[in-house]
Protein backbone atom coordinates (compact mmCIF):
# COMPACT_ATOMS: atom_id res chain seq x y z
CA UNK A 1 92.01 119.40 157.97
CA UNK A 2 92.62 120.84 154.32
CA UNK A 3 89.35 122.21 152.68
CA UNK A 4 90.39 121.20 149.33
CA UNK A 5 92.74 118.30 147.74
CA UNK A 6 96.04 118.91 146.25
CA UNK A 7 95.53 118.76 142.70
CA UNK A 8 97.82 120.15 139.81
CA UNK A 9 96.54 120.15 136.50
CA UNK A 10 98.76 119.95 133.55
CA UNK A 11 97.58 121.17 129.77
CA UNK A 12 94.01 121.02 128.79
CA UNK A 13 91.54 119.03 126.25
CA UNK A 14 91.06 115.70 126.15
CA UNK A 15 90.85 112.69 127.24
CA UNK A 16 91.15 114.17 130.66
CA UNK A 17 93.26 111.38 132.98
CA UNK A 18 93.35 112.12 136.69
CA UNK A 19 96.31 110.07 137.91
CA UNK A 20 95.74 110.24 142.09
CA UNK A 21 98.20 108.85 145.14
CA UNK A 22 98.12 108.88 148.29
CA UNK A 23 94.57 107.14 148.70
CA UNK A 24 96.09 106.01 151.83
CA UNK A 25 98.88 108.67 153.57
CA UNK A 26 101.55 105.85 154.46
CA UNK A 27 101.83 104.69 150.25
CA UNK A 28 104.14 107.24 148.71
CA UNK A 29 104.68 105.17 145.88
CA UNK A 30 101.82 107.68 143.89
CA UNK A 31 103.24 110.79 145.24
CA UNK A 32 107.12 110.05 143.79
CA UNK A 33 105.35 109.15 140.44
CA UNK A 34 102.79 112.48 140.46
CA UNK A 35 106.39 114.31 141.30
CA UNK A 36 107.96 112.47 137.92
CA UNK A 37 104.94 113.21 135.67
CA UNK A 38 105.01 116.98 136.16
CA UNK A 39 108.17 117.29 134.52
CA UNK A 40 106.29 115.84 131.01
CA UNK A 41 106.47 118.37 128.12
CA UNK A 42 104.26 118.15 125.14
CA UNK A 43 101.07 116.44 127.14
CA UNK A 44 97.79 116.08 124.67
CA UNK A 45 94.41 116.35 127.13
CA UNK A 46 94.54 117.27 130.35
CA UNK A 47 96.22 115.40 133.20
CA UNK A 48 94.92 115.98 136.86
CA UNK A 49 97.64 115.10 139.80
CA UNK A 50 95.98 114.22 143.02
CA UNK A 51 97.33 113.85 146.90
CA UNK A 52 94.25 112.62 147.96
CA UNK A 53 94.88 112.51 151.70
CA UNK A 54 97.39 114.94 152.37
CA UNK A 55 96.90 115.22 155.95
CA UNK A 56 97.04 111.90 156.18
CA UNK A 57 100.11 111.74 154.32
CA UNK A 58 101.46 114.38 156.55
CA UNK A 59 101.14 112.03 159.32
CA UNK A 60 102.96 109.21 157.95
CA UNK A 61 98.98 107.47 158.71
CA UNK A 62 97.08 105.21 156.64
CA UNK A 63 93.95 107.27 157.23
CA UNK A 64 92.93 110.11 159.93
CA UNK A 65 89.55 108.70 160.70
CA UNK A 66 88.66 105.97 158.37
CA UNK A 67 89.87 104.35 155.27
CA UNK A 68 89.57 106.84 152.61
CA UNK A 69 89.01 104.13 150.30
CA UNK A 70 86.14 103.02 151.83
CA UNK A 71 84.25 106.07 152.10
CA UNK A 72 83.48 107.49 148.48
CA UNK A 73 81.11 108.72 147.34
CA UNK A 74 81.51 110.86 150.73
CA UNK A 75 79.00 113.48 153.01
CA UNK A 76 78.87 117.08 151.96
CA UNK A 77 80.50 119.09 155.16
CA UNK A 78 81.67 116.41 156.57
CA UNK A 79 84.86 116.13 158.63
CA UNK A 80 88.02 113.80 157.65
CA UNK A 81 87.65 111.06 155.35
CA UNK A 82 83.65 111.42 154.81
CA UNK A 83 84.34 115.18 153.89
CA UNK A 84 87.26 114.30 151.46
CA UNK A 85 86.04 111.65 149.89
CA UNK A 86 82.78 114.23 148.40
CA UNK A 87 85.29 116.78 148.02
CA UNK A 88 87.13 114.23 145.71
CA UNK A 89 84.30 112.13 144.49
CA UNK A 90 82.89 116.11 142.62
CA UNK A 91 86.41 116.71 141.42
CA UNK A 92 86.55 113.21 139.94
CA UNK A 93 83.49 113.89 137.48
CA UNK A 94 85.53 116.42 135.71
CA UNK A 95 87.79 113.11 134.19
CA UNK A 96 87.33 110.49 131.56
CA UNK A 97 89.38 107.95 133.93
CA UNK A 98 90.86 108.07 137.36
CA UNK A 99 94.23 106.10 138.19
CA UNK A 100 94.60 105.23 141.37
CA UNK A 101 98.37 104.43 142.63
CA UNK A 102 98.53 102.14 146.22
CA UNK A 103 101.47 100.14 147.56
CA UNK A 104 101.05 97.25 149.83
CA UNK A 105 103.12 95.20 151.77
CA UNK A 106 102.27 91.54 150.76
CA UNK A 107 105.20 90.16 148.47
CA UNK A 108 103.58 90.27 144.85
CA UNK A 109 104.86 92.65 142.41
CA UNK A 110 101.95 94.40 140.79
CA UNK A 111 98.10 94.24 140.34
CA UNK A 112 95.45 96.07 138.59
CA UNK A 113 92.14 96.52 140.28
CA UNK A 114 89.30 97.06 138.54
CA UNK A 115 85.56 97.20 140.25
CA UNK A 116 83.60 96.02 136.60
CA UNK A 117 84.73 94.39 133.43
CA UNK A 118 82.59 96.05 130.97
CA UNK A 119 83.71 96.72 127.16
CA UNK A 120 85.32 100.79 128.32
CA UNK A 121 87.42 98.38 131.24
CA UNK A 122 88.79 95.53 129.24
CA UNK A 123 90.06 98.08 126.52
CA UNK A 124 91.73 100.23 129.19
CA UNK A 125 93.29 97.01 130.71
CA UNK A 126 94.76 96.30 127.39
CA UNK A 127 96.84 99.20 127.91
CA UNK A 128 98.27 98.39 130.83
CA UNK A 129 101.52 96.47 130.71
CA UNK A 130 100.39 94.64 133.69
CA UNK A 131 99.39 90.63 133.40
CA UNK A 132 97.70 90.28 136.53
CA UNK A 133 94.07 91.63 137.48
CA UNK A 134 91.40 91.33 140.42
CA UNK A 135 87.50 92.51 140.00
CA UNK A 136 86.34 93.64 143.06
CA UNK A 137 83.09 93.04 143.00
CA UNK A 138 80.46 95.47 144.92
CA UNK A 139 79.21 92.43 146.80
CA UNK A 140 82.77 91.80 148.34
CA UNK A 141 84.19 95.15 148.85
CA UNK A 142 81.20 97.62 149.58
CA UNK A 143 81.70 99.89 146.39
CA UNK A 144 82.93 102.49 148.71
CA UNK A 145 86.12 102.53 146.89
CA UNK A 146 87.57 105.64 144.55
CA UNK A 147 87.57 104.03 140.92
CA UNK A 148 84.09 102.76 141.25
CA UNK A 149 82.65 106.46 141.66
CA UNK A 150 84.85 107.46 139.03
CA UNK A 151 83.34 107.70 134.88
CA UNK A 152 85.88 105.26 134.64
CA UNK A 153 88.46 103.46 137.35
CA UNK A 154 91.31 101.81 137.63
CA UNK A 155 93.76 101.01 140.85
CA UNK A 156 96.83 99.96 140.90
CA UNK A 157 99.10 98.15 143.21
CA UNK A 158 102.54 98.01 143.88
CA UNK A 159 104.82 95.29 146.38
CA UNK A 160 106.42 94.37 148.38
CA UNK A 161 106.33 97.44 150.76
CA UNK A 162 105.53 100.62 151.29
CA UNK A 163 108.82 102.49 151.09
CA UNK A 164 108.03 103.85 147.11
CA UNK A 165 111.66 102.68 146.85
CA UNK A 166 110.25 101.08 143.75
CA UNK A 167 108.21 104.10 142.32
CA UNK A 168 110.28 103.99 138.92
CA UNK A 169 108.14 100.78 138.39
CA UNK A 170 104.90 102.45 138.53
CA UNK A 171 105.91 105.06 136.72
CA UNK A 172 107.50 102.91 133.88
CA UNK A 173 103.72 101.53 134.08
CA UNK A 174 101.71 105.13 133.95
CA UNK A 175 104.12 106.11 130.90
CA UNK A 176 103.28 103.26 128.98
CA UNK A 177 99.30 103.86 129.70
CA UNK A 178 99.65 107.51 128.88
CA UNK A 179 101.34 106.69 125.28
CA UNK A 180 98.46 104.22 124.74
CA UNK A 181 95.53 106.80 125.67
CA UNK A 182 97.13 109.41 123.05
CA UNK A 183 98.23 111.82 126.33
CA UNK A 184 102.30 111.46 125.28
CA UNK A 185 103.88 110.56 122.21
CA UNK A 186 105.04 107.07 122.16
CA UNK A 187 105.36 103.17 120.59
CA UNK A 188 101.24 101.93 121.19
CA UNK A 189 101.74 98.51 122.36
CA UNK A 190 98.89 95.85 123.67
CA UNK A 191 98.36 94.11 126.37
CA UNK A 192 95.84 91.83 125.83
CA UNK A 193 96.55 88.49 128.12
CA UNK A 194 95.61 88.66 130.98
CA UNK A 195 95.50 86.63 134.45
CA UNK A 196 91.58 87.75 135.99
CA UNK A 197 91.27 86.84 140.08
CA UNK A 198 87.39 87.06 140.34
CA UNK A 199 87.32 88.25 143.78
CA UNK A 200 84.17 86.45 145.55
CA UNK A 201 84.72 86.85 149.14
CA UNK A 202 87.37 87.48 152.45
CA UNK A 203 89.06 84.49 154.10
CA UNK A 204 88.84 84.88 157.57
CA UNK A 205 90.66 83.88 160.43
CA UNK A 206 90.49 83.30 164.57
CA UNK A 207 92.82 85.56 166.66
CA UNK A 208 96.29 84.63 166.95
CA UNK A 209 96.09 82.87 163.53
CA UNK A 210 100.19 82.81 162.56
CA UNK A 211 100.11 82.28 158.34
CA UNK A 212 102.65 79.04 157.13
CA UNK A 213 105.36 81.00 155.38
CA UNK A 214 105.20 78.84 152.15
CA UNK A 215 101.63 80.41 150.86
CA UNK A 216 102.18 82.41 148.29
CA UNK A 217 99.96 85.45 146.14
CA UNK A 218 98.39 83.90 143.12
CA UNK A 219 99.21 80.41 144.25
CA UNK A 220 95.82 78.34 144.68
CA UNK A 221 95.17 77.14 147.74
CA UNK A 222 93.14 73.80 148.27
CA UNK A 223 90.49 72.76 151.09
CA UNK A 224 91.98 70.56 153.54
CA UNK A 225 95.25 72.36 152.97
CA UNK A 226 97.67 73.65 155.95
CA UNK A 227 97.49 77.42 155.83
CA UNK A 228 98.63 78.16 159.32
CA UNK A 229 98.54 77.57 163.14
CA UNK A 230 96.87 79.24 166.42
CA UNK A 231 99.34 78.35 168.61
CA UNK A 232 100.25 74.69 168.14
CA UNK A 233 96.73 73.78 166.33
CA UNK A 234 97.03 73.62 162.60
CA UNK A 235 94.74 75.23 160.72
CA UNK A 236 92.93 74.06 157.48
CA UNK A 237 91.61 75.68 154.54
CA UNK A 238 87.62 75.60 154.51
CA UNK A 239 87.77 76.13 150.51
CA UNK A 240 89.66 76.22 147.38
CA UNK A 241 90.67 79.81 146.22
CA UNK A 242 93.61 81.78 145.42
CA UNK A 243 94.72 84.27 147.78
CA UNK A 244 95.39 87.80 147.22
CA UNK A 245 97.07 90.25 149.86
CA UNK A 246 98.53 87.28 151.82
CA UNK A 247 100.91 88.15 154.97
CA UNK A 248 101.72 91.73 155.79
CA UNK A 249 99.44 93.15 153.26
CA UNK A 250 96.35 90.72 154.57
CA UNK A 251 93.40 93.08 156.62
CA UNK A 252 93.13 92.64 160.32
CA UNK A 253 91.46 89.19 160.86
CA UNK A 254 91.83 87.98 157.53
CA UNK A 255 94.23 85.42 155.80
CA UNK A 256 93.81 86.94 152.58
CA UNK A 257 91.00 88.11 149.59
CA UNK A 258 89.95 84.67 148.16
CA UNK A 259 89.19 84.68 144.14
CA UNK A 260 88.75 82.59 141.43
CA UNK A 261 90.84 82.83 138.70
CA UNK A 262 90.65 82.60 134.85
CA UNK A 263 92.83 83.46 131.77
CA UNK A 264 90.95 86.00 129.33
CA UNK A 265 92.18 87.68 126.25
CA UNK A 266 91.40 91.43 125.60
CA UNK A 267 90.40 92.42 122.24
């Protein structure tokens, strides 16, 4: 495995923006938009391009080991995923903000993931022309994640596969950020309302639980409602929630994340 990351930095000063991809090996989406963003001229601050898990990527694998994304802040000397994730997590303190591009298979567009919602997070979120937003909270997702061992974090992803056949979105997306943080001349625009899915937990479900087709991301679900069957048995939902990451994109044993959600206004 590679000693270091692949990182190219373009101009210097600040605000110093690591955008990163490849998290995970198998979502190209943050690669094809790192390849777009070296070609800006005329960059103010420094921007850092990271393939995080190149080996990975090599592979055509999610991870080598384990889930990069669930390994930060990482092991000094270690192999794989433990060892990348310190190698990253030292790099990472060198930037003012860390963008993190994924790609996921569940049929949604877009969604920014944050890990808090402090005063630094809301204002970034207001420069992001995405409407949509889940806070993972520590308590749900470990806090082994990337952005949340970053000075300040922010994930984004992209549906409804993982082909990066819709890259031009994301980069449409990291162009629009860029012009608000001051890194490339640009129109400043706001983004201020915003859809917030309080992530507070993981719905789980039985082997050879098959999802009903008509669930849908976003779309509240209600307790006592049909979500699915194990084999002819239908299944009802234990609680009210909204479901993130339904279908292909769900993690093994799991229907979906389950959140509340709330509008909130950014200023």
């Amino acid at each position: 495995m590679s000693k270091t990351i692949s990182q190219k930095i373009i101009s210097s000063g600040n605000p110093k923006i690591a955008i990163v991809g490849c998290v995970h090996g198998d979502e190209i989406i943050g690669k094809l938009v790192i390849r777009e963003i070296k070609k800006l001229k005329n960059i103010k601050g420094t921007l850092g391009l990271i393939i995080a898990n190149e080996p990975a990527m090599l592979k055509k694998k999610r991870e080598l080991k384990k889930d990069l994304n669930r390994s930060f802040p990482g092991k000094k000397g270690a192999r794989f995923e433990a060892g990348l994730a310190y190698r990253l997590h030292q790099e990472l303190k060198k930037y003012d903000l860390a963008i993190d591009i994924h790609a996921t298979n569940s049929r949604f567009d877009k969604l920014a993931i944050v890990t808090r919602l402090d005063p630094q997070t809301k204002k970034l979120l207001s420069m992001v022309p995405i409407k949509k937003v889940m806070l993972a909270r520590q308590s749900v997702f470990g806090g082994q994640e990337m952005i949340t061992h970053a000075k300040a974090g922010l994930a984004i992803e992209y549906g409804p596969n993982k082909s990066g056949k819709n890259y031009r979105k994301a980069l449409s997306d990291m162009l629009a950020l860029l012009t608000n943080l001051g890194v490339i001349v640009g129109s400043k625009k706001e983004f201020t309302a915003k859809e917030l899915y309080d992530a507070f937990g993981v719905y789980k479900v039985s082997d050879g639980f098959c999802q009903n087709k008509d669930l849908r991301d976003f779309h509240k679900i209600r307790k006592g409602q049909a979500i699915g069957k194990i084999k002819k048995k239908i299944v009802y939902s234990r609680k009210d929630f909204y479901p993130l990451f339904l279908g292909k994109g769900a993690y093994k044993g799991t229907l979906a994340i389950a959140a509340k959600k709330r509008i909130i206004k950014l200023k």
